[in-house]
N, C-alpha and C. Protein backbone atom coordinates (compact mmCIF):
# COMPACT_ATOMS: atom_id res chain seq x y z
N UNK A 1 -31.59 89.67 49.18
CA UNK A 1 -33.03 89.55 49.32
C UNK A 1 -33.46 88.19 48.79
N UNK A 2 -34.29 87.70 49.29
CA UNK A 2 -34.96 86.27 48.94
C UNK A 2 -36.30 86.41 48.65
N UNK A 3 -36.79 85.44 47.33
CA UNK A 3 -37.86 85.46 46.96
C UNK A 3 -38.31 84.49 47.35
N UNK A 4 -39.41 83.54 47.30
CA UNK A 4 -40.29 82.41 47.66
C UNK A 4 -39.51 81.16 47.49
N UNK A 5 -38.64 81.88 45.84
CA UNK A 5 -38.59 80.17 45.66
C UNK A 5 -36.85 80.20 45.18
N UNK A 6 -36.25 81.75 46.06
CA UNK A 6 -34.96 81.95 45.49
C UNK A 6 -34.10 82.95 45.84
N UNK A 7 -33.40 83.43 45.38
CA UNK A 7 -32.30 84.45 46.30
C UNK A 7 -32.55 85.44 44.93
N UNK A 8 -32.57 86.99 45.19
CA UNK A 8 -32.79 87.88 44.19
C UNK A 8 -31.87 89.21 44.67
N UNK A 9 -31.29 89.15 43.28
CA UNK A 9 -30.88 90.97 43.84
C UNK A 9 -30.88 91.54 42.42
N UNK A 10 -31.20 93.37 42.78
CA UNK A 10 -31.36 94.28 41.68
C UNK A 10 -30.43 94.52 41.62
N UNK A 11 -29.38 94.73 40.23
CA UNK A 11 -28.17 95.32 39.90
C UNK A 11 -28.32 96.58 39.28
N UNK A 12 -27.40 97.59 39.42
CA UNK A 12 -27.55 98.68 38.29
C UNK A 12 -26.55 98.15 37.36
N UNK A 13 -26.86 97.20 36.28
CA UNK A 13 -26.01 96.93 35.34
C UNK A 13 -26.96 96.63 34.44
N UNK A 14 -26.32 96.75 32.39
CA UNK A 14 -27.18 96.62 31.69
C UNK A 14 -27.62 95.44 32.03
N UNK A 15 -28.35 94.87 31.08
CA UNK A 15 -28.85 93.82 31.14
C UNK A 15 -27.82 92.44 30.67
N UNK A 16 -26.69 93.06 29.20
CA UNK A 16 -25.73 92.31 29.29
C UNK A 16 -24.64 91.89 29.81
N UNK A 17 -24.51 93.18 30.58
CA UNK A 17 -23.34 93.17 31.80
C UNK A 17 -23.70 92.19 32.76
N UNK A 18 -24.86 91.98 33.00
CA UNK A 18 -25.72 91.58 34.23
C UNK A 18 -25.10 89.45 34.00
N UNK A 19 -25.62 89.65 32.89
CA UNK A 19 -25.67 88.15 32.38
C UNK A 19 -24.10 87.68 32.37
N UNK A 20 -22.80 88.52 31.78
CA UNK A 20 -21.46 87.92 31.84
C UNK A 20 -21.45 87.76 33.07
N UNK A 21 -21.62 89.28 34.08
CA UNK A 21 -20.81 89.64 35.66
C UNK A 21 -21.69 87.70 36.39
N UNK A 22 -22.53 87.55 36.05
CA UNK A 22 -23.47 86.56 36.93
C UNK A 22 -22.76 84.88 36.42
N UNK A 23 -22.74 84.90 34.85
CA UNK A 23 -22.20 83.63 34.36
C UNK A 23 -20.69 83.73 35.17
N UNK A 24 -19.98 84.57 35.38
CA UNK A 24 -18.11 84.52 35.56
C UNK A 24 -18.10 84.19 37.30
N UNK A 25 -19.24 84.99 37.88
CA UNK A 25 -19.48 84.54 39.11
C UNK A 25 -20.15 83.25 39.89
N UNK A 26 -21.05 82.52 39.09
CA UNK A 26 -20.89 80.89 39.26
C UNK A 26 -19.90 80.29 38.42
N UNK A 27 -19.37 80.97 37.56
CA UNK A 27 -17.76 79.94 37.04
C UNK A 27 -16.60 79.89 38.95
N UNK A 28 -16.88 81.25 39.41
CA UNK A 28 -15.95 80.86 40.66
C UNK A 28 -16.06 80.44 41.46
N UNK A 29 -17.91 79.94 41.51
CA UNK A 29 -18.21 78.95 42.58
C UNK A 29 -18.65 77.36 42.03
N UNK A 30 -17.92 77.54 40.87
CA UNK A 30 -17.68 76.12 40.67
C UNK A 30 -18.73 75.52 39.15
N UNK A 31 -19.82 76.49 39.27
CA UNK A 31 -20.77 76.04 38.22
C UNK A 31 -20.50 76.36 36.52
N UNK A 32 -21.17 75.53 35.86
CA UNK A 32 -20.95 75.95 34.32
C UNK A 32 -22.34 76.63 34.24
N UNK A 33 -22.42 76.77 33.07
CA UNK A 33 -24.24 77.29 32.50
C UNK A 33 -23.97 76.10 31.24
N UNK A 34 -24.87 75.20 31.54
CA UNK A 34 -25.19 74.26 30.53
C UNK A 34 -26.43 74.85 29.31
N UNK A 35 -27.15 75.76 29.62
CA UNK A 35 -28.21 76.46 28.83
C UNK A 35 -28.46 77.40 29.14
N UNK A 36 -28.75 78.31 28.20
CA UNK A 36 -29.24 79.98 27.89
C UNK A 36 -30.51 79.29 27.50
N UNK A 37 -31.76 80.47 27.72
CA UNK A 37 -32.54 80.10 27.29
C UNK A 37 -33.30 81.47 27.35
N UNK A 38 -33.30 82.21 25.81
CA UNK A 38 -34.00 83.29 25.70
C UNK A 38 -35.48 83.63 25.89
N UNK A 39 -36.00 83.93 27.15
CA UNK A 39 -37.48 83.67 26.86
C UNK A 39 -38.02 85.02 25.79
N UNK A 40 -37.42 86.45 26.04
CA UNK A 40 -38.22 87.03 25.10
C UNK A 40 -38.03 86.72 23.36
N UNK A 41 -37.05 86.02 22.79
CA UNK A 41 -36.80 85.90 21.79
C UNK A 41 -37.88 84.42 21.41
N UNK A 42 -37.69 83.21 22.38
CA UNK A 42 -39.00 81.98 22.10
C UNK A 42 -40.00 82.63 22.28
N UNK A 43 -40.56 83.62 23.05
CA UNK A 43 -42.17 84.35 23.11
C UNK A 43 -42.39 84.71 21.50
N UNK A 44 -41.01 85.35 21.29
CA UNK A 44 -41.74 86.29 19.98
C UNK A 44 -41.94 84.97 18.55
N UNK A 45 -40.78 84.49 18.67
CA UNK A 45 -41.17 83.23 17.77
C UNK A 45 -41.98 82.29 17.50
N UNK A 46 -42.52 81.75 19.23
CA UNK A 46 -43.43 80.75 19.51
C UNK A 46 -45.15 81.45 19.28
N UNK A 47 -44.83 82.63 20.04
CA UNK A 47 -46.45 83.30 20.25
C UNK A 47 -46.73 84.33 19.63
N UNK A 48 -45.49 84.97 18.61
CA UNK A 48 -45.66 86.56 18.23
C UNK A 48 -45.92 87.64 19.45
N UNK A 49 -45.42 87.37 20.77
CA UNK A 49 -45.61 88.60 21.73
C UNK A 49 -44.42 88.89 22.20
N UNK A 50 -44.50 90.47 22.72
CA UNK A 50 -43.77 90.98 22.95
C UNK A 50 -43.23 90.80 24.45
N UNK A 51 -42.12 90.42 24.79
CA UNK A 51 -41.71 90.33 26.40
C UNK A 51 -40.60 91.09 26.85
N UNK A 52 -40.12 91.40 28.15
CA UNK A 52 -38.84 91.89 28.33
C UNK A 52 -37.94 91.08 28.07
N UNK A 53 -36.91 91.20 27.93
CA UNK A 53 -35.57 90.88 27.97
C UNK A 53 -35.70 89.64 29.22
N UNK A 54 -35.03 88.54 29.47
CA UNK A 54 -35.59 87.65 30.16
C UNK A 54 -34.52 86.35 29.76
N UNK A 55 -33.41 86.23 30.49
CA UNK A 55 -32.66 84.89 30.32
C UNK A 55 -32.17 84.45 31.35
N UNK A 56 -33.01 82.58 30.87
CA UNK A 56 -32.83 82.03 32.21
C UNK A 56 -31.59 80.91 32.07
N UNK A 57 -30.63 81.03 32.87
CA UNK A 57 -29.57 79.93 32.49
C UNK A 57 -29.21 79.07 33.12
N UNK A 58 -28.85 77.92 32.77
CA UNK A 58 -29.20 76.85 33.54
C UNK A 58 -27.49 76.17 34.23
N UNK A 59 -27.70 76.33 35.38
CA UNK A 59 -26.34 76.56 36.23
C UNK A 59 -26.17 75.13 36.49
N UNK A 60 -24.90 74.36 36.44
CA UNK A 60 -24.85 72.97 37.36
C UNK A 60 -22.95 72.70 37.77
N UNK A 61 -22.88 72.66 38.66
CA UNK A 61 -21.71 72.19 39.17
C UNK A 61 -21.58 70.48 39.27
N UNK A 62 -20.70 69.97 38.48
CA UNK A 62 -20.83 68.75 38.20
C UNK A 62 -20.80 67.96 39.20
N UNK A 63 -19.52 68.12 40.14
CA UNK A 63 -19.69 67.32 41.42
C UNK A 63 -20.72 67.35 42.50
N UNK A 64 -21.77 68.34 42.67
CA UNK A 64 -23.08 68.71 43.38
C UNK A 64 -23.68 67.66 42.56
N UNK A 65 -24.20 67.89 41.60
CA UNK A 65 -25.09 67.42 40.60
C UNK A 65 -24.58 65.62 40.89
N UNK A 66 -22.95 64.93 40.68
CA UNK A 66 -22.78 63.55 40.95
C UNK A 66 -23.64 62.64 42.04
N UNK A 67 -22.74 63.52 43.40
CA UNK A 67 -23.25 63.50 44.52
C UNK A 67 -25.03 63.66 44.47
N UNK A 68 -25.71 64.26 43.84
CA UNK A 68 -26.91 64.39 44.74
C UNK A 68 -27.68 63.12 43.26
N UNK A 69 -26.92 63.15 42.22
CA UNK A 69 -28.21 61.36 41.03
C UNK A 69 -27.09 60.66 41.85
N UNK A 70 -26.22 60.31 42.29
CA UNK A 70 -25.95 59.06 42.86
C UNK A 70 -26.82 58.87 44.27
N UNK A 71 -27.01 60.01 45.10
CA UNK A 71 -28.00 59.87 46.34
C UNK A 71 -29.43 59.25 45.68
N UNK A 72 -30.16 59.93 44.49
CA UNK A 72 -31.52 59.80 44.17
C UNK A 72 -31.62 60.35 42.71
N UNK A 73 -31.86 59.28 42.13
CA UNK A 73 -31.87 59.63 40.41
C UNK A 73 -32.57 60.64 39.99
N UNK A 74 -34.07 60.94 41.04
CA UNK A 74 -35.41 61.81 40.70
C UNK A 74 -34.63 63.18 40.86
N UNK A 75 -33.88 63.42 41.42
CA UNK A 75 -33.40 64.31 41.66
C UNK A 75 -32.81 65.34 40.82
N UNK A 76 -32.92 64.37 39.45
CA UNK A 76 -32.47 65.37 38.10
C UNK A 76 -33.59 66.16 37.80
N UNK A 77 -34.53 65.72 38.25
CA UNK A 77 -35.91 66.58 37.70
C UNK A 77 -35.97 67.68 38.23
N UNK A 78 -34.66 68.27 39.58
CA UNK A 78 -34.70 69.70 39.41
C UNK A 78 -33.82 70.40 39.39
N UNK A 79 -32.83 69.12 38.59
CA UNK A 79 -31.46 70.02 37.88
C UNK A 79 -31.17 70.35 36.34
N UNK A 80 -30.53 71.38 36.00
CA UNK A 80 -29.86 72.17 36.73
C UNK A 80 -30.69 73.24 37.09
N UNK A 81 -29.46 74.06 38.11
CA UNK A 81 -30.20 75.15 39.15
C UNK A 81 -30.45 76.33 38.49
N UNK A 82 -31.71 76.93 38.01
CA UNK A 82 -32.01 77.60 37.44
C UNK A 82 -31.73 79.17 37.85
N UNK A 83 -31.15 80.01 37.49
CA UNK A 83 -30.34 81.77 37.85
C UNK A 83 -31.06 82.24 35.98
N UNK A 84 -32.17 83.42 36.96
CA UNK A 84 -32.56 84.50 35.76
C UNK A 84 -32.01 85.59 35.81
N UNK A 85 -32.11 86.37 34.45
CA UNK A 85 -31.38 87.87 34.58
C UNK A 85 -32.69 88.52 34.01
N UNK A 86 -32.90 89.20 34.56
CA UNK A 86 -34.24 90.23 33.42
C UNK A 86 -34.26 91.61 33.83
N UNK A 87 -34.52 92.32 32.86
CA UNK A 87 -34.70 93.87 33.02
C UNK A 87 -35.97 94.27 33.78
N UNK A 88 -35.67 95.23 34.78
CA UNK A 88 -36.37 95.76 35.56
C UNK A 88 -36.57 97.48 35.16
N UNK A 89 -37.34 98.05 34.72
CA UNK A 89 -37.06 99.23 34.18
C UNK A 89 -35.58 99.56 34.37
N UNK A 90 -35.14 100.72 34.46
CA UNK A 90 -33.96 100.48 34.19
C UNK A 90 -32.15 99.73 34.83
N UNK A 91 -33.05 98.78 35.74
CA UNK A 91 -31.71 98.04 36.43
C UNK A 91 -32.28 97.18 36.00
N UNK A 92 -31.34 96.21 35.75
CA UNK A 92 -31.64 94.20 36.16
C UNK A 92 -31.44 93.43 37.15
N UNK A 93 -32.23 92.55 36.96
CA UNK A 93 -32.58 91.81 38.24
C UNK A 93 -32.23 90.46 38.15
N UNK A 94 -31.28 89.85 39.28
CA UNK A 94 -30.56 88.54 38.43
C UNK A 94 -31.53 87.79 40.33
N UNK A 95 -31.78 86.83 40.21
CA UNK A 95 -32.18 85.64 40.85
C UNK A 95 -31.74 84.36 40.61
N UNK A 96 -31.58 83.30 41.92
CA UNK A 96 -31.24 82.05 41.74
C UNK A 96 -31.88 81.35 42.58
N UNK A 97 -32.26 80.08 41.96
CA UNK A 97 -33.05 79.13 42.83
C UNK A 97 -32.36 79.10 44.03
N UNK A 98 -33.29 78.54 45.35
CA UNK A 98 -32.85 77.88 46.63
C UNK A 98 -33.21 76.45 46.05
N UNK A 99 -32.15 75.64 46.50
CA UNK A 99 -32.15 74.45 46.35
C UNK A 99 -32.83 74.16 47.13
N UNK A 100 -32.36 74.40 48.38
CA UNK A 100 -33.09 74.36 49.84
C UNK A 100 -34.55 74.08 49.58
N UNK A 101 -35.33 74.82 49.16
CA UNK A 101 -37.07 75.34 48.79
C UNK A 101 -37.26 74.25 47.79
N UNK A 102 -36.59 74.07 47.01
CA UNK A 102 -36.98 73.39 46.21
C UNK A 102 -36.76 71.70 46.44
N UNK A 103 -36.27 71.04 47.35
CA UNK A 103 -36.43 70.12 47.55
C UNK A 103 -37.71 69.20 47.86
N UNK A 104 -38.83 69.73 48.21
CA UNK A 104 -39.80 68.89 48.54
C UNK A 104 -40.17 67.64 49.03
N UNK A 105 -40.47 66.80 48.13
CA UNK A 105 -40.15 65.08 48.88
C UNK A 105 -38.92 64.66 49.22
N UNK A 106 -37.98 65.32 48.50
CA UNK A 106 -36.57 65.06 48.60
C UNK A 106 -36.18 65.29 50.23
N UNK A 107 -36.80 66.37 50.95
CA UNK A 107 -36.87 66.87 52.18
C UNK A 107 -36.05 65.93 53.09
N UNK A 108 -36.37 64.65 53.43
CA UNK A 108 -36.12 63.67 54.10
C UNK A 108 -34.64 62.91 53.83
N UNK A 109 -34.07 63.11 52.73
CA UNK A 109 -32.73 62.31 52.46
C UNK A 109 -31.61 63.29 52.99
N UNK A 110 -30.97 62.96 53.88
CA UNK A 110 -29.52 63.78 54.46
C UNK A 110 -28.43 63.92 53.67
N UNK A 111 -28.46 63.29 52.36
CA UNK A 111 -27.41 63.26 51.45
C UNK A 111 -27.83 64.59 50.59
N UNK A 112 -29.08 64.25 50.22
CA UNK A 112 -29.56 65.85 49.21
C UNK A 112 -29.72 67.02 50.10
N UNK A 113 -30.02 66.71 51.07
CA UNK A 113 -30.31 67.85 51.43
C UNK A 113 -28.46 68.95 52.07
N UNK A 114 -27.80 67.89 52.51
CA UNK A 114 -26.54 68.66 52.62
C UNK A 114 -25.77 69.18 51.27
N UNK A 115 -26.19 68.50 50.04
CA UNK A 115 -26.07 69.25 48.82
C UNK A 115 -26.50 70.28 48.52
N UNK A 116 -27.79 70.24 48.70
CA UNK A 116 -29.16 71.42 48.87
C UNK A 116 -28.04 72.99 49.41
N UNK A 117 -27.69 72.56 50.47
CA UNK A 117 -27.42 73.48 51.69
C UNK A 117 -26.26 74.44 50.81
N UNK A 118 -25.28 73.62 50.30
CA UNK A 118 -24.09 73.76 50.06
C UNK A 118 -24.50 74.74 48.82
N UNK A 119 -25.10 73.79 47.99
CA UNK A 119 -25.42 74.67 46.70
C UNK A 119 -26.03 76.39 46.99
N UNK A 120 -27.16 75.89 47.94
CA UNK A 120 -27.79 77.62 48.66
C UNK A 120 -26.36 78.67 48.92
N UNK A 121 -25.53 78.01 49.59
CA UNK A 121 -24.86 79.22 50.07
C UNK A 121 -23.57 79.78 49.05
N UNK A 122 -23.30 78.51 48.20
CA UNK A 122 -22.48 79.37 46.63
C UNK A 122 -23.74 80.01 45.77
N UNK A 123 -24.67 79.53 45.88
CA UNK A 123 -25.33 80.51 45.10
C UNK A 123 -25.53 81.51 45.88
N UNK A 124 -25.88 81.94 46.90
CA UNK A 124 -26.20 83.21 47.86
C UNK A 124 -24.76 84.04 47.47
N UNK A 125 -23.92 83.57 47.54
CA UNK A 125 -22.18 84.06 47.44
C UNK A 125 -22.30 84.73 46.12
N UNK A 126 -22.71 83.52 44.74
CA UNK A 126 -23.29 84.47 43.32
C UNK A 126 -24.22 85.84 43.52
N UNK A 127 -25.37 85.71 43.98
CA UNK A 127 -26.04 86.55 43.99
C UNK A 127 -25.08 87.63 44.97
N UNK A 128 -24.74 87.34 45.91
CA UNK A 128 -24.53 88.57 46.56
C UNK A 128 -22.92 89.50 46.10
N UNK A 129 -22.57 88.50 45.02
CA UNK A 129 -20.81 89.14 44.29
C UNK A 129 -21.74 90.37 43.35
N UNK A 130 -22.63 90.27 43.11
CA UNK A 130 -23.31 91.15 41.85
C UNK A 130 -23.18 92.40 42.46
């Protein structure tokens, strides 16, 4: 299933299962997770509120990532490719950016955008191993 700005699927897995099964599955399409980034744990610290469970990690395959700042430097500004896991009452719900969607001005360069493409369909491959 695809969201606006990304590829989404509901798992019946905890929420921590959700997060290894998803990190081990862009390790086989090539990506690291350069950052975890707890949002309900910064909510409660930053704002004192309460949130779900909510981690967004920040995916980059180094040779995608070469290839597309040697095409266009600006292009870091929407890396790395952002994959959330969050609890959905009781399944979780893991999503990953479309590169694709997210290109914008970038639209026009044939170098990013065949990166774009490439990246969409190992991540579609992540999302859909879950």
């Amino acid at each position: 299933m695809a969201t606006d700005l990304g590829i989404r699927t509901t798992v019946n897995l905890t929420y921590e299962q959700a997060i290894q099964k998803t990190t081990d599955a862009l390790k086989v399409e090539g990506f690291g997770v350069l950052t975890q980034i707890d949002a309900q744990a910064v909510l409660k610290q930053k704002l004192n509120v309460d949130f779900r469970r909510y981690m967004i990690l920040g995916a980059c395959n180094p040779a995608f990532a070469h290839r597309s700042l040697s095409a266009n430097l600006d292009v870091g500004l929407l890396l790395p490719c952002n994959v959330t896991v969050y609890e959905e009452g009781s399944d979780t719900v893991v999503t990953a950016v479309d590169p694709v969607a997210m290109l914008g001005s970038f639209r026009g360069d044939p170098v990013l955008y065949e990166v774009a493409a490439e990246v969409r369909t190992r991540l579609r491959r992540v999302i859909a191993s879950l």
